[in-house]
C-alpha atoms as a PDB file:
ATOM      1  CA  UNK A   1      58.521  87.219  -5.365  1.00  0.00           C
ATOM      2  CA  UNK A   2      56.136  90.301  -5.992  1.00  0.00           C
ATOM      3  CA  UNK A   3      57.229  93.093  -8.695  1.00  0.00           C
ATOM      4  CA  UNK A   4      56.854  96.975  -8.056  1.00  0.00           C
ATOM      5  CA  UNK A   5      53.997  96.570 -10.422  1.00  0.00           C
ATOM      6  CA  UNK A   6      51.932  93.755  -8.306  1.00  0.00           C
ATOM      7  CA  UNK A   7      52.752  95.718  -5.256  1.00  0.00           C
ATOM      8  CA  UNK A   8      51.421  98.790  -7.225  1.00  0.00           C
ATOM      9  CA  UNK A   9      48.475  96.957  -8.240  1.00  0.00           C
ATOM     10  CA  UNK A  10      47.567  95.284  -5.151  1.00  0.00           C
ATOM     11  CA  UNK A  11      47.712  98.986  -2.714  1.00  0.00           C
ATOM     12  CA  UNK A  12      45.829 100.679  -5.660  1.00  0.00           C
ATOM     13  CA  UNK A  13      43.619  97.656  -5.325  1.00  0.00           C
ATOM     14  CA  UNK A  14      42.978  98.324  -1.333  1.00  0.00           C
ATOM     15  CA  UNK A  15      42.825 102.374  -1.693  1.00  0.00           C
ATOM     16  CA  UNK A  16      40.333 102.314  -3.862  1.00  0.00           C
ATOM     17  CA  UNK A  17      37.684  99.406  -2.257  1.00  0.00           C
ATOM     18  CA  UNK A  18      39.061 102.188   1.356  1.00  0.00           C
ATOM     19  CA  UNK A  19      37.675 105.095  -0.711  1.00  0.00           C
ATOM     20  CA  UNK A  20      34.846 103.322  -2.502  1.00  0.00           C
ATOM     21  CA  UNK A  21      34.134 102.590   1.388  1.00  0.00           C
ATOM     22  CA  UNK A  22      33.912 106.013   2.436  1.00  0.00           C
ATOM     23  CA  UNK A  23      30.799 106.714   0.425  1.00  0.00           C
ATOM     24  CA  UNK A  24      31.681 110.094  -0.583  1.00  0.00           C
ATOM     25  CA  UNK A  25      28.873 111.508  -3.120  1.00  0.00           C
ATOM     26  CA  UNK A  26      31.970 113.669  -4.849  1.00  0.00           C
ATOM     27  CA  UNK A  27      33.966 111.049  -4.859  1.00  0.00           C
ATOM     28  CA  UNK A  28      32.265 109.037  -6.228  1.00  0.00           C
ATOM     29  CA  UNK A  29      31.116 111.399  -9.014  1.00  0.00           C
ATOM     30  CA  UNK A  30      35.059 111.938  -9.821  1.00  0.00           C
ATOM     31  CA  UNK A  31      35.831 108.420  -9.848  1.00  0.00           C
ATOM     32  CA  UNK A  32      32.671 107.640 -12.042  1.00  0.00           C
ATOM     33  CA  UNK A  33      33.797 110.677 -14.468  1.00  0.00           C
ATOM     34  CA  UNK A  34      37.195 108.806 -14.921  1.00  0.00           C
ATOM     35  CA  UNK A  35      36.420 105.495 -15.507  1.00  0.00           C
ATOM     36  CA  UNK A  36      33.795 106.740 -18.088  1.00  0.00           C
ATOM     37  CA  UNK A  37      36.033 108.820 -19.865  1.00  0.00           C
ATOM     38  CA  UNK A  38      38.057 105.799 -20.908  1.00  0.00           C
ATOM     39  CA  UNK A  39      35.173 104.226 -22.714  1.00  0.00           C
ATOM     40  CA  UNK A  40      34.385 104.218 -26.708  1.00  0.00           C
ATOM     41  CA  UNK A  41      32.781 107.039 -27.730  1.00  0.00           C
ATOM     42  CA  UNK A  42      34.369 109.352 -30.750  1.00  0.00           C
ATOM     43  CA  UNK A  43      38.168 108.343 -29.550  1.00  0.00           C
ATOM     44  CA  UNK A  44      38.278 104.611 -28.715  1.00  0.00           C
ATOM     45  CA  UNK A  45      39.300 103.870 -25.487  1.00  0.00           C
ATOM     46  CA  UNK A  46      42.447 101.972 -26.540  1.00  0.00           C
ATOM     47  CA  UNK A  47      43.608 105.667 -28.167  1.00  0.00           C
ATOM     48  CA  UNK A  48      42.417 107.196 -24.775  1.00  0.00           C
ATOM     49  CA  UNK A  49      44.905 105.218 -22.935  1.00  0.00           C
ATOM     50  CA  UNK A  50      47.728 106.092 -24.770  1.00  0.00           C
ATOM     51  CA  UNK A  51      46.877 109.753 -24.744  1.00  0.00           C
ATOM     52  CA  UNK A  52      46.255 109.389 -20.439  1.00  0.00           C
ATOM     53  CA  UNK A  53      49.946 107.770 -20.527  1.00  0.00           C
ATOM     54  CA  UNK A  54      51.022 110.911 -22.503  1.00  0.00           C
ATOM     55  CA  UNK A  55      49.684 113.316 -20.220  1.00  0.00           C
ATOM     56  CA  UNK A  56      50.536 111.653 -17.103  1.00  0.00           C
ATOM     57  CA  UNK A  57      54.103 111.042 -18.174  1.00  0.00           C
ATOM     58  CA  UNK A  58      54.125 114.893 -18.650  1.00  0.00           C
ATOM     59  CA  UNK A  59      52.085 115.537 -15.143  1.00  0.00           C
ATOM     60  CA  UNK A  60      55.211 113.353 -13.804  1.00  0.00           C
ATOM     61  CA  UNK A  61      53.010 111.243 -11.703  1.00  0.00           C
ATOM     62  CA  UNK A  62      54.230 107.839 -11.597  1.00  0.00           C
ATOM     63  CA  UNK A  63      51.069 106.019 -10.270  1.00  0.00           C
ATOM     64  CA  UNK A  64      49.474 107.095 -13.117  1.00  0.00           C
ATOM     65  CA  UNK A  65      52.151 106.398 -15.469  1.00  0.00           C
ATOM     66  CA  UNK A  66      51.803 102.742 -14.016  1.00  0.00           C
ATOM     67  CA  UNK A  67      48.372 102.403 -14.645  1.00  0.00           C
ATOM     68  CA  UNK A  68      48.391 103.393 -18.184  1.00  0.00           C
ATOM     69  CA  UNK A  69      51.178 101.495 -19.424  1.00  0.00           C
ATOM     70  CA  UNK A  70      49.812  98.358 -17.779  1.00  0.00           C
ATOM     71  CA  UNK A  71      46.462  99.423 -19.367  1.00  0.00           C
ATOM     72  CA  UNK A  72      47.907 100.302 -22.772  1.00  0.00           C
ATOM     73  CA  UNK A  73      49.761  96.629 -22.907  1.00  0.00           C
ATOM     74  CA  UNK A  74      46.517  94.819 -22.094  1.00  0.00           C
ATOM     75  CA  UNK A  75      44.634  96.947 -25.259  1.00  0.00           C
ATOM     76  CA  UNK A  76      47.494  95.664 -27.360  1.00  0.00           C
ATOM     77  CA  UNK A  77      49.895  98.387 -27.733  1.00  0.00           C
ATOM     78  CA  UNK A  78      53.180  97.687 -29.035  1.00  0.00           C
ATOM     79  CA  UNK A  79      56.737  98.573 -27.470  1.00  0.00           C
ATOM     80  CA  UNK A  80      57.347 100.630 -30.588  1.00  0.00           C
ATOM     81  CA  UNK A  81      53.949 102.479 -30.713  1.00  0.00           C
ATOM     82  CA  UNK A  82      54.522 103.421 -26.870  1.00  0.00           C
ATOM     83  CA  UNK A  83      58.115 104.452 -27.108  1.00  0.00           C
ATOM     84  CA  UNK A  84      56.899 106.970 -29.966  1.00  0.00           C
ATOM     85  CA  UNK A  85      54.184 108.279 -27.206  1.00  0.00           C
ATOM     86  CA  UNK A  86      57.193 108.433 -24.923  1.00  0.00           C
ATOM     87  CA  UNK A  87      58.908 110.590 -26.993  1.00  0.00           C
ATOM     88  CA  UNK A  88      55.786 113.033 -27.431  1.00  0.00           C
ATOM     89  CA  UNK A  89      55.680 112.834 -23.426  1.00  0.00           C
ATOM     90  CA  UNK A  90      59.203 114.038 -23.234  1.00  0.00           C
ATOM     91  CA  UNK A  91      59.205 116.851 -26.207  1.00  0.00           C
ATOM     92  CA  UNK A  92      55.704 118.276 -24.363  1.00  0.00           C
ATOM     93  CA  UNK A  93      57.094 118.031 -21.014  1.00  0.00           C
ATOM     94  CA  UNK A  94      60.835 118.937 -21.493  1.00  0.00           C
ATOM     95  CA  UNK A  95      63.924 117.453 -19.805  1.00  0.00           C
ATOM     96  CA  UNK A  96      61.794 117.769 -16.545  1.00  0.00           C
ATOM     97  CA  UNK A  97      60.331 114.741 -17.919  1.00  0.00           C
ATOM     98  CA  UNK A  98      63.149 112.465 -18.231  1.00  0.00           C
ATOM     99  CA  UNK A  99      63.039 110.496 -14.618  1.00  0.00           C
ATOM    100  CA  UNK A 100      59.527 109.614 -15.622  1.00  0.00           C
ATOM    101  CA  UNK A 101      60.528 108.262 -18.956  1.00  0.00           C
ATOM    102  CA  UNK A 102      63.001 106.507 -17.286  1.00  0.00           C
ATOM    103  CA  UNK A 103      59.792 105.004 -14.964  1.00  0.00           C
ATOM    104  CA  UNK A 104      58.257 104.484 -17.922  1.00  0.00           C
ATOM    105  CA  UNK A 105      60.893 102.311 -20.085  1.00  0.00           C
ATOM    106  CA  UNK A 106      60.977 100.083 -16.547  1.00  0.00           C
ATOM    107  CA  UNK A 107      57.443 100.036 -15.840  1.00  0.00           C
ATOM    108  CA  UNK A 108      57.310  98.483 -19.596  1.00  0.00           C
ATOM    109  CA  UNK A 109      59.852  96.351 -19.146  1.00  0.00           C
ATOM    110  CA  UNK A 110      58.173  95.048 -15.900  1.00  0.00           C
ATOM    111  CA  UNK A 111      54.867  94.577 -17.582  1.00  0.00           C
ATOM    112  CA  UNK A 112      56.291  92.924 -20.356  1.00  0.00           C
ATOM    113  CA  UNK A 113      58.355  90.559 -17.939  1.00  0.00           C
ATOM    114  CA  UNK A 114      61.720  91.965 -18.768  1.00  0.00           C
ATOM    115  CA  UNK A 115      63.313  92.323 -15.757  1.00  0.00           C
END
């Protein structure tokens, strides 16, 4: 039985070899700029996660909400320490935020194997 989060994993998976496929010289460019903005430099990229959960918990986009939870529990971030960014999420964002906290709490459950 695949989770929301394998099924999330494997299309983002497929997309992404589909657009690497394309050969796009802006694309590419973007997608270079993102993945290098995650790296150590003055912020370590474990902090950098957390902050991209943050801010896509208060852009309300759920993909990306996925990707930096499951990212955030592989660089060792604890339930409590992401609640707390939760919380920032929703005080930035506003109520408006609330179905993606709720996304949020499951997504963690799901990545932690609560189900």
């Amino acid at each position: 039985m695949t989770s929301r989060l394998d099924e999330f994993s494997q299309y983002r998976k497929k997309m992404n070899d589909r657009i690497a496929g394309i050969d796009h010289l802006g694309i590419k460019r973007f997608y270079n700029l993102d993945s290098s903005a995650y790296q150590d430099s003055a912020l370590d990229g474990k902090t950098k996660e957390l902050l991209g959960l943050t801010a896509s918990m208060v852009l309300r986009c759920n993909d990306c909400i996925d990707y930096h939870i499951l990212q955030c529990v592989e660089a060792g971030w604890s339930d409590e320490e992401l609640i707390d960014a939760f919380n920032i999420a929703l005080i930035v964002g506003g109520s408006i935020v609330i179905p993606h906290l709720r996304h949020a709490v499951e997504t963690l459950d799901l990545a932690r194997g609560r189900n």
